[in-house]
PDB file of N, CA and C in Angstrom:
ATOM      1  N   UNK A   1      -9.627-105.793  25.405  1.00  0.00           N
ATOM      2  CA  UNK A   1      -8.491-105.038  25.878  1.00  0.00           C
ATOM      3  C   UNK A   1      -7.475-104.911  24.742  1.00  0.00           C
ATOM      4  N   UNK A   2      -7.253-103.889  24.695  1.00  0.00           N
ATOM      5  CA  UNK A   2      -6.145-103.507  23.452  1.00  0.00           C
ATOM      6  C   UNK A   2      -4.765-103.066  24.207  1.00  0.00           C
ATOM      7  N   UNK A   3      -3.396-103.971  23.804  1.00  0.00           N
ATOM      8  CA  UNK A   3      -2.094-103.523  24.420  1.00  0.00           C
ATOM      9  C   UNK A   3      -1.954-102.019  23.503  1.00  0.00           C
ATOM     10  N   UNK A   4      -0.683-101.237  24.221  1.00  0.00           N
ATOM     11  CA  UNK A   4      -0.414-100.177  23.639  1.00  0.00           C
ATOM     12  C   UNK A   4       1.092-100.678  23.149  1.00  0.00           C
ATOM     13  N   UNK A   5       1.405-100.807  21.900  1.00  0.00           N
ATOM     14  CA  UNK A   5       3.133-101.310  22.061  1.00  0.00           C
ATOM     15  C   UNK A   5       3.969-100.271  21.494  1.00  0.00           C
ATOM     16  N   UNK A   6       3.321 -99.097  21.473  1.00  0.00           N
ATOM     17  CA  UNK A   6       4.468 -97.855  21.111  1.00  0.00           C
ATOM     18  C   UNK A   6       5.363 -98.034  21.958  1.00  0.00           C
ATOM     19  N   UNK A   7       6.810 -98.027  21.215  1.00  0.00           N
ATOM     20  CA  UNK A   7       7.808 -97.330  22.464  1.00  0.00           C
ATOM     21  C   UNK A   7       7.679 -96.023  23.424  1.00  0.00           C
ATOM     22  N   UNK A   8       8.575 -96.430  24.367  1.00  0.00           N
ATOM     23  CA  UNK A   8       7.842 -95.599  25.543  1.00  0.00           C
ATOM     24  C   UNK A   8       9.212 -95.485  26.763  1.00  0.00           C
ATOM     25  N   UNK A   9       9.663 -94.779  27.464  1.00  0.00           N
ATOM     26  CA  UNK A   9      10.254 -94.322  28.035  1.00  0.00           C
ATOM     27  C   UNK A   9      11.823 -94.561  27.832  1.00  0.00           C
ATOM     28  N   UNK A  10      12.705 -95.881  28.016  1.00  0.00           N
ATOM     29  CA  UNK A  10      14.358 -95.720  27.644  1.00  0.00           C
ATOM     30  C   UNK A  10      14.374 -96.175  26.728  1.00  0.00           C
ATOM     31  N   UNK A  11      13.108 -96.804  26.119  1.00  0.00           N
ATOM     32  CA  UNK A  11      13.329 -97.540  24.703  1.00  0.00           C
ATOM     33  C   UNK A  11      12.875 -96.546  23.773  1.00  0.00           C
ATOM     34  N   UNK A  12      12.051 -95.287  23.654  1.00  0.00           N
ATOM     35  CA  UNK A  12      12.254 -94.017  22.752  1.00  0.00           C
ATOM     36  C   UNK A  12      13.608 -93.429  22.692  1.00  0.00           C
ATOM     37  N   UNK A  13      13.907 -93.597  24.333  1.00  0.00           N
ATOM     38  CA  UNK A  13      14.950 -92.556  24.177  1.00  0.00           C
ATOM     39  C   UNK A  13      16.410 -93.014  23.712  1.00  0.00           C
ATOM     40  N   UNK A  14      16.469 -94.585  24.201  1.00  0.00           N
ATOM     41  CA  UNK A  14      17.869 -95.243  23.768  1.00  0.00           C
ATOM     42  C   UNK A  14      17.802 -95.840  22.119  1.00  0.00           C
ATOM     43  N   UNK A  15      16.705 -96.014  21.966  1.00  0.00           N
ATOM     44  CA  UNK A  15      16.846 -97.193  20.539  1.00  0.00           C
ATOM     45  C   UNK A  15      15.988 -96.390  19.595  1.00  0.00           C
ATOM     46  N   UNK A  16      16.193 -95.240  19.349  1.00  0.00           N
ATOM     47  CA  UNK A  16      15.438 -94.617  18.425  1.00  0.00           C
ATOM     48  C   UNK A  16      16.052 -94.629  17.317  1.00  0.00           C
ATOM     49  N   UNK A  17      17.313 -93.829  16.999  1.00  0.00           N
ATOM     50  CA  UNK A  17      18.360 -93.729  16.418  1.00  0.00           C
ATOM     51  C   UNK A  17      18.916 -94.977  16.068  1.00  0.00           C
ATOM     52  N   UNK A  18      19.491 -94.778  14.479  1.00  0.00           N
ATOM     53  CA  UNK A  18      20.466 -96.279  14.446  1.00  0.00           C
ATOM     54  C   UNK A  18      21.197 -96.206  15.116  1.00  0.00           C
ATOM     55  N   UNK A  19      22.143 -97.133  15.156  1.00  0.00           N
ATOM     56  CA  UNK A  19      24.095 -97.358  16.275  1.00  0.00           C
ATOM     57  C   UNK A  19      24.815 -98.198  15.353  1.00  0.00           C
ATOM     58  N   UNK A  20      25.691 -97.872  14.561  1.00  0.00           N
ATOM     59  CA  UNK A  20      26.292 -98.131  13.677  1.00  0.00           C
ATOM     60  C   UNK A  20      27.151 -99.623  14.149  1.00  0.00           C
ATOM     61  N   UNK A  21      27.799 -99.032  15.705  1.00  0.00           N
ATOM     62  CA  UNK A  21      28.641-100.129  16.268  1.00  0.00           C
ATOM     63  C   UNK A  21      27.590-101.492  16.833  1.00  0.00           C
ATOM     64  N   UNK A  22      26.418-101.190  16.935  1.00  0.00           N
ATOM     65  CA  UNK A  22      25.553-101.883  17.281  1.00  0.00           C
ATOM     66  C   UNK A  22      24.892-102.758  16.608  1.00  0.00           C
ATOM     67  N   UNK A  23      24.928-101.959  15.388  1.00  0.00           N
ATOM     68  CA  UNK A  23      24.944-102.613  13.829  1.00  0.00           C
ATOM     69  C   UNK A  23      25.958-104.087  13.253  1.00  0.00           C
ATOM     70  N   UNK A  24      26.924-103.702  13.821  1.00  0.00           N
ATOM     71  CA  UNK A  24      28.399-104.171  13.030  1.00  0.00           C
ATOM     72  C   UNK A  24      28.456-105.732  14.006  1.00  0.00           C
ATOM     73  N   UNK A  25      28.455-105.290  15.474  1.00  0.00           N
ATOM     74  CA  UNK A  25      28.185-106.367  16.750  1.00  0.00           C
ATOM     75  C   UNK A  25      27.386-107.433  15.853  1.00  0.00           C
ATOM     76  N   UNK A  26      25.417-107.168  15.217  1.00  0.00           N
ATOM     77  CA  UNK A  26      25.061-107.676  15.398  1.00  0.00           C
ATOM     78  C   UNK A  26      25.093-108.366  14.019  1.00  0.00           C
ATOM     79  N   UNK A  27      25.861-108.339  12.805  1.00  0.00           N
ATOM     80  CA  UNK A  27      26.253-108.781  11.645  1.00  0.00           C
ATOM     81  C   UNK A  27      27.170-109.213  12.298  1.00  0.00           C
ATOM     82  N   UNK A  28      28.590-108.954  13.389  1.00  0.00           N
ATOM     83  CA  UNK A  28      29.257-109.917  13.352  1.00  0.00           C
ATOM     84  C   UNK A  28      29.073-111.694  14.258  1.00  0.00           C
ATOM     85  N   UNK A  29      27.540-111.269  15.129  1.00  0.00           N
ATOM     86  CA  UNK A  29      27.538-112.130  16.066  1.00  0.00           C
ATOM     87  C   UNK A  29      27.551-113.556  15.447  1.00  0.00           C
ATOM     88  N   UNK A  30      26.823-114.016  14.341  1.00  0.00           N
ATOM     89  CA  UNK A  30      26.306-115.263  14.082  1.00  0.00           C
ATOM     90  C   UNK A  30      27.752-116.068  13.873  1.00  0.00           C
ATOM     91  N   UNK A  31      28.926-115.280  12.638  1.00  0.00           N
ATOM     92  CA  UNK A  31      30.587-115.886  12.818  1.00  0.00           C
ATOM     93  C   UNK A  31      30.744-116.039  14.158  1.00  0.00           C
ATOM     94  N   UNK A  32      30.722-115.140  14.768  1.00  0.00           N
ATOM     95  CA  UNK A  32      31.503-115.308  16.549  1.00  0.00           C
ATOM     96  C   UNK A  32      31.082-116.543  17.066  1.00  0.00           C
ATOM     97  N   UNK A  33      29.934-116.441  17.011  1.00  0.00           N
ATOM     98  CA  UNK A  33      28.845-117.980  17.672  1.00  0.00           C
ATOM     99  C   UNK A  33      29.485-119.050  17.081  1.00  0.00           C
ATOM    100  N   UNK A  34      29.523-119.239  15.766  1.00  0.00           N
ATOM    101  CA  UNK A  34      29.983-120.314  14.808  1.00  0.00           C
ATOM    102  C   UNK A  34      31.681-120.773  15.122  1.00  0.00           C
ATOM    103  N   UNK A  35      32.749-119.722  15.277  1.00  0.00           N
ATOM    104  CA  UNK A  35      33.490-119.938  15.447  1.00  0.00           C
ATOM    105  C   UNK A  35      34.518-119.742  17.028  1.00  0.00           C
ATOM    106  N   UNK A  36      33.645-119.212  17.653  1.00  0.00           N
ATOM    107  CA  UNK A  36      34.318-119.052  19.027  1.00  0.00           C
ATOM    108  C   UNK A  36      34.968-120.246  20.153  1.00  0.00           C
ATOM    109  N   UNK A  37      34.247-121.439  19.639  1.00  0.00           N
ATOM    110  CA  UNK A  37      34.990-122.762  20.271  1.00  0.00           C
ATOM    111  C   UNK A  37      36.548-123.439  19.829  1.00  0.00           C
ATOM    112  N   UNK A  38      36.570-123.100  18.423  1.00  0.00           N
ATOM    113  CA  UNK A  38      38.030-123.805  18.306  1.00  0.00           C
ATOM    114  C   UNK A  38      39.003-122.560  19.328  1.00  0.00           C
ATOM    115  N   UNK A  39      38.564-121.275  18.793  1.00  0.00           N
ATOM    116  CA  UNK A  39      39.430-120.254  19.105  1.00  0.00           C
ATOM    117  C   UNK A  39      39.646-119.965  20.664  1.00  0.00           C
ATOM    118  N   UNK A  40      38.672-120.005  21.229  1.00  0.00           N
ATOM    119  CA  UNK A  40      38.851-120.130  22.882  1.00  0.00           C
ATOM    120  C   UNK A  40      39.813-121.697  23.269  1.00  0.00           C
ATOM    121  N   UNK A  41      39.623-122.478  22.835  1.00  0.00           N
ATOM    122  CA  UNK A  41      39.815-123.553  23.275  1.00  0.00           C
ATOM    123  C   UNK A  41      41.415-123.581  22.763  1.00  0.00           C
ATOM    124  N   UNK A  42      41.851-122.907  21.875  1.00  0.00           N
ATOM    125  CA  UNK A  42      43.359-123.146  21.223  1.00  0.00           C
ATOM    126  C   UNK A  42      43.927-122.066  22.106  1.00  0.00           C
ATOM    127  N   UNK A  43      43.168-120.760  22.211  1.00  0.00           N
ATOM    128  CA  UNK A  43      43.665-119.851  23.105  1.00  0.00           C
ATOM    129  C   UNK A  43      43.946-120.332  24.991  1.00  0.00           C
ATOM    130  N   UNK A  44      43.152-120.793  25.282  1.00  0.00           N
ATOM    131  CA  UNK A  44      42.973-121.912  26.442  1.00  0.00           C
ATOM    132  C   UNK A  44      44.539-122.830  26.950  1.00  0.00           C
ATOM    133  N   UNK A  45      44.799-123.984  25.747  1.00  0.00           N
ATOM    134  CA  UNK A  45      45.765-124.309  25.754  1.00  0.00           C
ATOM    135  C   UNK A  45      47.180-123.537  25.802  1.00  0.00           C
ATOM    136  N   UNK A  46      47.151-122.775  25.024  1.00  0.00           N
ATOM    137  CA  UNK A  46      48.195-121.577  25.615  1.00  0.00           C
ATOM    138  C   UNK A  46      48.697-121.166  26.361  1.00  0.00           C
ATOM    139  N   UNK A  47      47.668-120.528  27.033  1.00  0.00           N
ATOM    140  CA  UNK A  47      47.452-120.071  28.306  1.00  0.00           C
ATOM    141  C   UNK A  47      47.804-120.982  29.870  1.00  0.00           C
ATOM    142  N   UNK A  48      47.421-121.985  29.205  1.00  0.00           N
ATOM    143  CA  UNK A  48      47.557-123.346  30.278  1.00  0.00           C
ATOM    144  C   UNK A  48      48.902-123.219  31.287  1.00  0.00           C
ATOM    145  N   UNK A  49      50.149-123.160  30.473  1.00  0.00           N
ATOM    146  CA  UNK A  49      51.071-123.062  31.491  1.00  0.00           C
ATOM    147  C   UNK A  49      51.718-122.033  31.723  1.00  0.00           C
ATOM    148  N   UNK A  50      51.016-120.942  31.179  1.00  0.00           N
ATOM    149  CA  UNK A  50      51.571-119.680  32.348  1.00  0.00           C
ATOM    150  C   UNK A  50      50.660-119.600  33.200  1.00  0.00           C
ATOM    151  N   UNK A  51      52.139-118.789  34.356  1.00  0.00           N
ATOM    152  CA  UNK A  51      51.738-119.163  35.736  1.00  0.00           C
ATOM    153  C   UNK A  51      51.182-117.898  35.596  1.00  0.00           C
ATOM    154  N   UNK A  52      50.048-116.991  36.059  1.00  0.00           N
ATOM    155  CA  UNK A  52      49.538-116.061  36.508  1.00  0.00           C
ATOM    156  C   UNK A  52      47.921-116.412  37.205  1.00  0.00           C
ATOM    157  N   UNK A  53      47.351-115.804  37.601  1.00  0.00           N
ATOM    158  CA  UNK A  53      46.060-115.973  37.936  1.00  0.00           C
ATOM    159  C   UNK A  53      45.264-116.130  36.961  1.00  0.00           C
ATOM    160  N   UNK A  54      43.986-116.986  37.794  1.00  0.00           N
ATOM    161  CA  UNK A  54      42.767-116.883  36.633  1.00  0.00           C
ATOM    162  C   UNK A  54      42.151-116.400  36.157  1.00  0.00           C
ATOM    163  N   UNK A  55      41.886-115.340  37.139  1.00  0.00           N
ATOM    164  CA  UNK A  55      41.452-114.296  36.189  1.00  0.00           C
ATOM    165  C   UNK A  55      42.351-113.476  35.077  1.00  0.00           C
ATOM    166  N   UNK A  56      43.652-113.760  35.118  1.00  0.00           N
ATOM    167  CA  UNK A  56      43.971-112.780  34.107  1.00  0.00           C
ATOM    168  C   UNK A  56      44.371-113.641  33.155  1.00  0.00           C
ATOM    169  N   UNK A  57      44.664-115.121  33.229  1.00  0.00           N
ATOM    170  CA  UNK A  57      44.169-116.220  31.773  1.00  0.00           C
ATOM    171  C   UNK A  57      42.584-116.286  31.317  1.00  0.00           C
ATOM    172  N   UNK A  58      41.723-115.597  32.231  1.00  0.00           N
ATOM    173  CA  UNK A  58      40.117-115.525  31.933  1.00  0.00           C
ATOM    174  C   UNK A  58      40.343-114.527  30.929  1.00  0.00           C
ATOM    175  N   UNK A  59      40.885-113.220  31.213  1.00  0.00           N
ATOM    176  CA  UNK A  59      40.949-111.900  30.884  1.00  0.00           C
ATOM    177  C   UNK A  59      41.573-111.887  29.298  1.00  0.00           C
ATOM    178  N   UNK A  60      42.561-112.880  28.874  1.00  0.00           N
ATOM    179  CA  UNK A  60      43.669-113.210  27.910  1.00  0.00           C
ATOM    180  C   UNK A  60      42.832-113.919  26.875  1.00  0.00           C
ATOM    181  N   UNK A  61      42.369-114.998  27.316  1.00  0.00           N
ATOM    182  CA  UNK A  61      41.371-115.712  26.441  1.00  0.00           C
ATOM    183  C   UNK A  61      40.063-115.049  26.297  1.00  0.00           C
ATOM    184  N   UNK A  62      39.342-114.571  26.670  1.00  0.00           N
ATOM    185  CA  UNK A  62      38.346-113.406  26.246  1.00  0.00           C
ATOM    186  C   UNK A  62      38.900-112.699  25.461  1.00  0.00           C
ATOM    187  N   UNK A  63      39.884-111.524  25.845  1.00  0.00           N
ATOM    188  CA  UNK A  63      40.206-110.233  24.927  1.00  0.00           C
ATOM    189  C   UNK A  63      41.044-111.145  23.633  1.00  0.00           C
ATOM    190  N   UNK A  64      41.902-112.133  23.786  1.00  0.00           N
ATOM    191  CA  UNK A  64      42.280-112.554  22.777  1.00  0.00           C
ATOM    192  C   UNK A  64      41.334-113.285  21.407  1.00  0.00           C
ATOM    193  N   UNK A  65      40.165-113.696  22.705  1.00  0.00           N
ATOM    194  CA  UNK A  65      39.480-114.679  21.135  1.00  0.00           C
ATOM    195  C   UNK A  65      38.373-113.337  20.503  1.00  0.00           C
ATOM    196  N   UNK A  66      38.196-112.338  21.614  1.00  0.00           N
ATOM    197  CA  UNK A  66      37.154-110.992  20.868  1.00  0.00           C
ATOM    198  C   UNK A  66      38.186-110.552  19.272  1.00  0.00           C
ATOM    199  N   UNK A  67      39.335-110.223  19.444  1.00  0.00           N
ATOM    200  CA  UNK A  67      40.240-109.623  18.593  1.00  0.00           C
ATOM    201  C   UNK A  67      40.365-110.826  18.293  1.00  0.00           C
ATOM    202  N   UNK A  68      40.593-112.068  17.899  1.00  0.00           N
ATOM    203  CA  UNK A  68      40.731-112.443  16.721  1.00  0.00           C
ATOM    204  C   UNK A  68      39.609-112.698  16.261  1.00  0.00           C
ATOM    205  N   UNK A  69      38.748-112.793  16.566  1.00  0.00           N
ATOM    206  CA  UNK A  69      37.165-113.151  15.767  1.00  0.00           C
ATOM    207  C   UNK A  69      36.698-111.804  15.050  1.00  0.00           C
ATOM    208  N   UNK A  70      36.707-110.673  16.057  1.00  0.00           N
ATOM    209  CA  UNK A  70      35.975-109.202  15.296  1.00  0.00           C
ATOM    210  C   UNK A  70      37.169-108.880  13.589  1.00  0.00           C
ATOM    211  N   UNK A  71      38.106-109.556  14.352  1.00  0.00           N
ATOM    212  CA  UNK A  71      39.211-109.416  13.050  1.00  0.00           C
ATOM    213  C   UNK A  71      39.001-109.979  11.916  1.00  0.00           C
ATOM    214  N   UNK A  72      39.350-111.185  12.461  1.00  0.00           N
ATOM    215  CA  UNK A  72      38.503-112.345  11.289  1.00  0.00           C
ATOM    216  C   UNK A  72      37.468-111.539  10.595  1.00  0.00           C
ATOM    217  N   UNK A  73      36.136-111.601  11.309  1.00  0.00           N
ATOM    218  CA  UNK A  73      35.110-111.442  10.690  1.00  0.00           C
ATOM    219  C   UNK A  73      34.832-110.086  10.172  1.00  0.00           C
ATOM    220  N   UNK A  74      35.794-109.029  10.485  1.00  0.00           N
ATOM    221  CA  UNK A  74      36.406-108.145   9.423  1.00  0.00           C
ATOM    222  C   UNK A  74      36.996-108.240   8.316  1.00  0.00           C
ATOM    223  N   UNK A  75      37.903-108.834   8.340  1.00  0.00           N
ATOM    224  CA  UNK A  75      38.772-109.066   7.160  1.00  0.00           C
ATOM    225  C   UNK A  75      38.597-110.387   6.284  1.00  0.00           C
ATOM    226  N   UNK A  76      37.608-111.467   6.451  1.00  0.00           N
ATOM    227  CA  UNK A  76      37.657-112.329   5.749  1.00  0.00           C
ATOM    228  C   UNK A  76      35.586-112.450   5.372  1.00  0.00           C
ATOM    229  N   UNK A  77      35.002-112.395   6.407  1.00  0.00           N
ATOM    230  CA  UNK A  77      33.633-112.308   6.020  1.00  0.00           C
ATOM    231  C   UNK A  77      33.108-111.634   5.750  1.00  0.00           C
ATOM    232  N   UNK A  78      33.274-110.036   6.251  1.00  0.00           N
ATOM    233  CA  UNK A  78      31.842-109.177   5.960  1.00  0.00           C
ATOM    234  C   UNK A  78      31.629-108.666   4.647  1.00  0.00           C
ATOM    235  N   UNK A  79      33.294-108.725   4.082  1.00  0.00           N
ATOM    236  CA  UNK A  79      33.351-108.160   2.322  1.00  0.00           C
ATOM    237  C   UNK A  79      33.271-109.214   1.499  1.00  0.00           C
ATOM    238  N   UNK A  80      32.868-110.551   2.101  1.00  0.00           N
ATOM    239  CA  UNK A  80      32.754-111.224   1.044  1.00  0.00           C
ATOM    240  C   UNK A  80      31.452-112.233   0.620  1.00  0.00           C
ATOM    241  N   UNK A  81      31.529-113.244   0.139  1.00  0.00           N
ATOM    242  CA  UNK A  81      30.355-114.134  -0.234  1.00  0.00           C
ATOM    243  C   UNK A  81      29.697-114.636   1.304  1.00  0.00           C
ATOM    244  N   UNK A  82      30.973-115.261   1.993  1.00  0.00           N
ATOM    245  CA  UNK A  82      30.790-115.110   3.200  1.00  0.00           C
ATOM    246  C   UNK A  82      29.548-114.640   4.093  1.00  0.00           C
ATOM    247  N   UNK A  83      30.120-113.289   3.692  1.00  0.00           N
ATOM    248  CA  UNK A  83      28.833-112.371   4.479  1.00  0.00           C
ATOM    249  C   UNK A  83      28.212-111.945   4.570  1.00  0.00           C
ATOM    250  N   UNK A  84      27.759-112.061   2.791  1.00  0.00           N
ATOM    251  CA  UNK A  84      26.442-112.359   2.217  1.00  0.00           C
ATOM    252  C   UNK A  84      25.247-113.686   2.889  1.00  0.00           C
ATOM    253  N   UNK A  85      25.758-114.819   2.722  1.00  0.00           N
ATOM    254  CA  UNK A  85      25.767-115.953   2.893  1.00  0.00           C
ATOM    255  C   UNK A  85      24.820-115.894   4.665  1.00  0.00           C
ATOM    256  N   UNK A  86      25.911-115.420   5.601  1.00  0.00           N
ATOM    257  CA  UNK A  86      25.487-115.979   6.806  1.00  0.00           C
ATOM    258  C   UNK A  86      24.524-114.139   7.275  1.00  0.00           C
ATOM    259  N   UNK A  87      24.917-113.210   6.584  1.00  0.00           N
ATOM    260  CA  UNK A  87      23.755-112.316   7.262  1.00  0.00           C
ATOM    261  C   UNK A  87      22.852-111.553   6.010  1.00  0.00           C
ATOM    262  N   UNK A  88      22.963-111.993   4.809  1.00  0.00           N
ATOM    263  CA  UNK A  88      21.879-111.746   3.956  1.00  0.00           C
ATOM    264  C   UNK A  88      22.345-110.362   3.354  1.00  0.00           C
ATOM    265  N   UNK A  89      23.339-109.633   3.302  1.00  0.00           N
ATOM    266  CA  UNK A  89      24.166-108.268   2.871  1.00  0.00           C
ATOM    267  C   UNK A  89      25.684-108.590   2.301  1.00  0.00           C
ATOM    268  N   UNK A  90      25.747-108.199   1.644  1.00  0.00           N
ATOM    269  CA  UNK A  90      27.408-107.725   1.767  1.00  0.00           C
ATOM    270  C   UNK A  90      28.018-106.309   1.452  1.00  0.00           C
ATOM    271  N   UNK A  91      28.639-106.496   2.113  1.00  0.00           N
ATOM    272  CA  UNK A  91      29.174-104.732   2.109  1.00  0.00           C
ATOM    273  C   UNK A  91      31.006-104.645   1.338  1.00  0.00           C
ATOM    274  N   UNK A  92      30.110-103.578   0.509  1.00  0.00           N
ATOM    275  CA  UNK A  92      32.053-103.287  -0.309  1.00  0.00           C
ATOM    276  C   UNK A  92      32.862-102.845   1.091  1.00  0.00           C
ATOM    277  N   UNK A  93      34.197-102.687   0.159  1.00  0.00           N
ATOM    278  CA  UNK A  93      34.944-101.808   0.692  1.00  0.00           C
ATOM    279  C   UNK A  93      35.432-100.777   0.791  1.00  0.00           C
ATOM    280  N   UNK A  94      34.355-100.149   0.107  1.00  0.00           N
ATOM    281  CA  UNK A  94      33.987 -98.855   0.004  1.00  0.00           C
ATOM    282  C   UNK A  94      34.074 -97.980   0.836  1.00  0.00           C
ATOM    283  N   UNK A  95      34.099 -96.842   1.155  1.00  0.00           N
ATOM    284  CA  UNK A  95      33.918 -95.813   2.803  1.00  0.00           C
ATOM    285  C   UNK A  95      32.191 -95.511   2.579  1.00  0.00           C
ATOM    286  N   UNK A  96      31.321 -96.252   1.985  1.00  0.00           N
ATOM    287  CA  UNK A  96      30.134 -95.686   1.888  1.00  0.00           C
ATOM    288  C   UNK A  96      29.113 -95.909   3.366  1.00  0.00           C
ATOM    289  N   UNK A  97      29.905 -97.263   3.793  1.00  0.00           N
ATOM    290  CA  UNK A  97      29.507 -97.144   5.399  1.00  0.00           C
ATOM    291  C   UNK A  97      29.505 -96.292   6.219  1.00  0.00           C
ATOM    292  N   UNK A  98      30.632 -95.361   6.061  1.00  0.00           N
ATOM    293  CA  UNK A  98      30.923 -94.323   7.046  1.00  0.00           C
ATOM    294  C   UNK A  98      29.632 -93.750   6.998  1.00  0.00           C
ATOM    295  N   UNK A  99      28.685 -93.435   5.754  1.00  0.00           N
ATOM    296  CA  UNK A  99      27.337 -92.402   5.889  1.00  0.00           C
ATOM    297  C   UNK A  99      26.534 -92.613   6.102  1.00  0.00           C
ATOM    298  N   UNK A 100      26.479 -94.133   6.540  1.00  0.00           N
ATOM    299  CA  UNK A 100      25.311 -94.421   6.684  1.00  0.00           C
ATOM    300  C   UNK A 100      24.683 -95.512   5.632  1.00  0.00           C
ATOM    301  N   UNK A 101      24.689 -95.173   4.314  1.00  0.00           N
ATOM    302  CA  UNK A 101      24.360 -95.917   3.793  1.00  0.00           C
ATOM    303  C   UNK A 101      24.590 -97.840   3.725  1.00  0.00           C
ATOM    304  N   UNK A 102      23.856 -98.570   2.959  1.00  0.00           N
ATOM    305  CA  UNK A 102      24.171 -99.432   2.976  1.00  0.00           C
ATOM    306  C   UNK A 102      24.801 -99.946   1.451  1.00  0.00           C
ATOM    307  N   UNK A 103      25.661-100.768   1.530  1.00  0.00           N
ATOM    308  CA  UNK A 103      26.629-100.695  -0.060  1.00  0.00           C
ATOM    309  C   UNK A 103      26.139-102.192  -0.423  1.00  0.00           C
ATOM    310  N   UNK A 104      25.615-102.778  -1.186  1.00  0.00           N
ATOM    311  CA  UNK A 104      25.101-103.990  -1.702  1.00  0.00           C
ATOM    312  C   UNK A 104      25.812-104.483  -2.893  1.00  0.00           C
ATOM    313  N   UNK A 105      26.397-105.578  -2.896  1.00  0.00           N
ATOM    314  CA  UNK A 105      26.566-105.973  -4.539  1.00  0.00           C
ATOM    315  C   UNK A 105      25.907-106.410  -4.907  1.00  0.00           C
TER     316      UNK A 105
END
């Protein structure tokens, strides 16, 4: 018996094409992973004694630790040794991303 493993119905049609933002997610995930515990947990304390609901200290510490991590790992890893280091690329700061290409030092 021989499998067939061509793509084939939402996976031709969704993942054919690159996704640039899909791209960027998955270079930034491994920092996020690495650093998302101090940052939730400092964001956490914060949060602690205002009075509002939980869900919207759930809501605060999520959107707060996404924006500071995608930030971070904008502005301090992806242009540098850094981000070489933990995803095997580094990218100038060049606009050569915008085309697609990939910019290597």
């Amino acid at each position: 018996m021989v499998l067939d493993v061509r793509p084939s119905g939402a996976a031709l049609r969704f993942l054919s094409e690159p996704k640039p933002v899909a791209r960027y997610c998955a270079d930034a995930s491994y920092w996020i992973y690495l650093m998302h515990l101090p940052v939730v947990m400092a964001l956490q304390v914060l949060v602690f004694p205002v009075a509002v609901p939980a869900i919207v200290k759930f809501m605060l510490v999520v959107g707060g630790a996404a924006i500071a991590l995608f930030g971070s790992y904008h502005l301090l890893v992806r242009h540098s040794w850094l981000g070489r280091w933990l995803n095997g690329r580094r990218y100038s700061w060049r606009s050569r991303q915008h085309t697609g290409e990939t910019a290597t030092a």
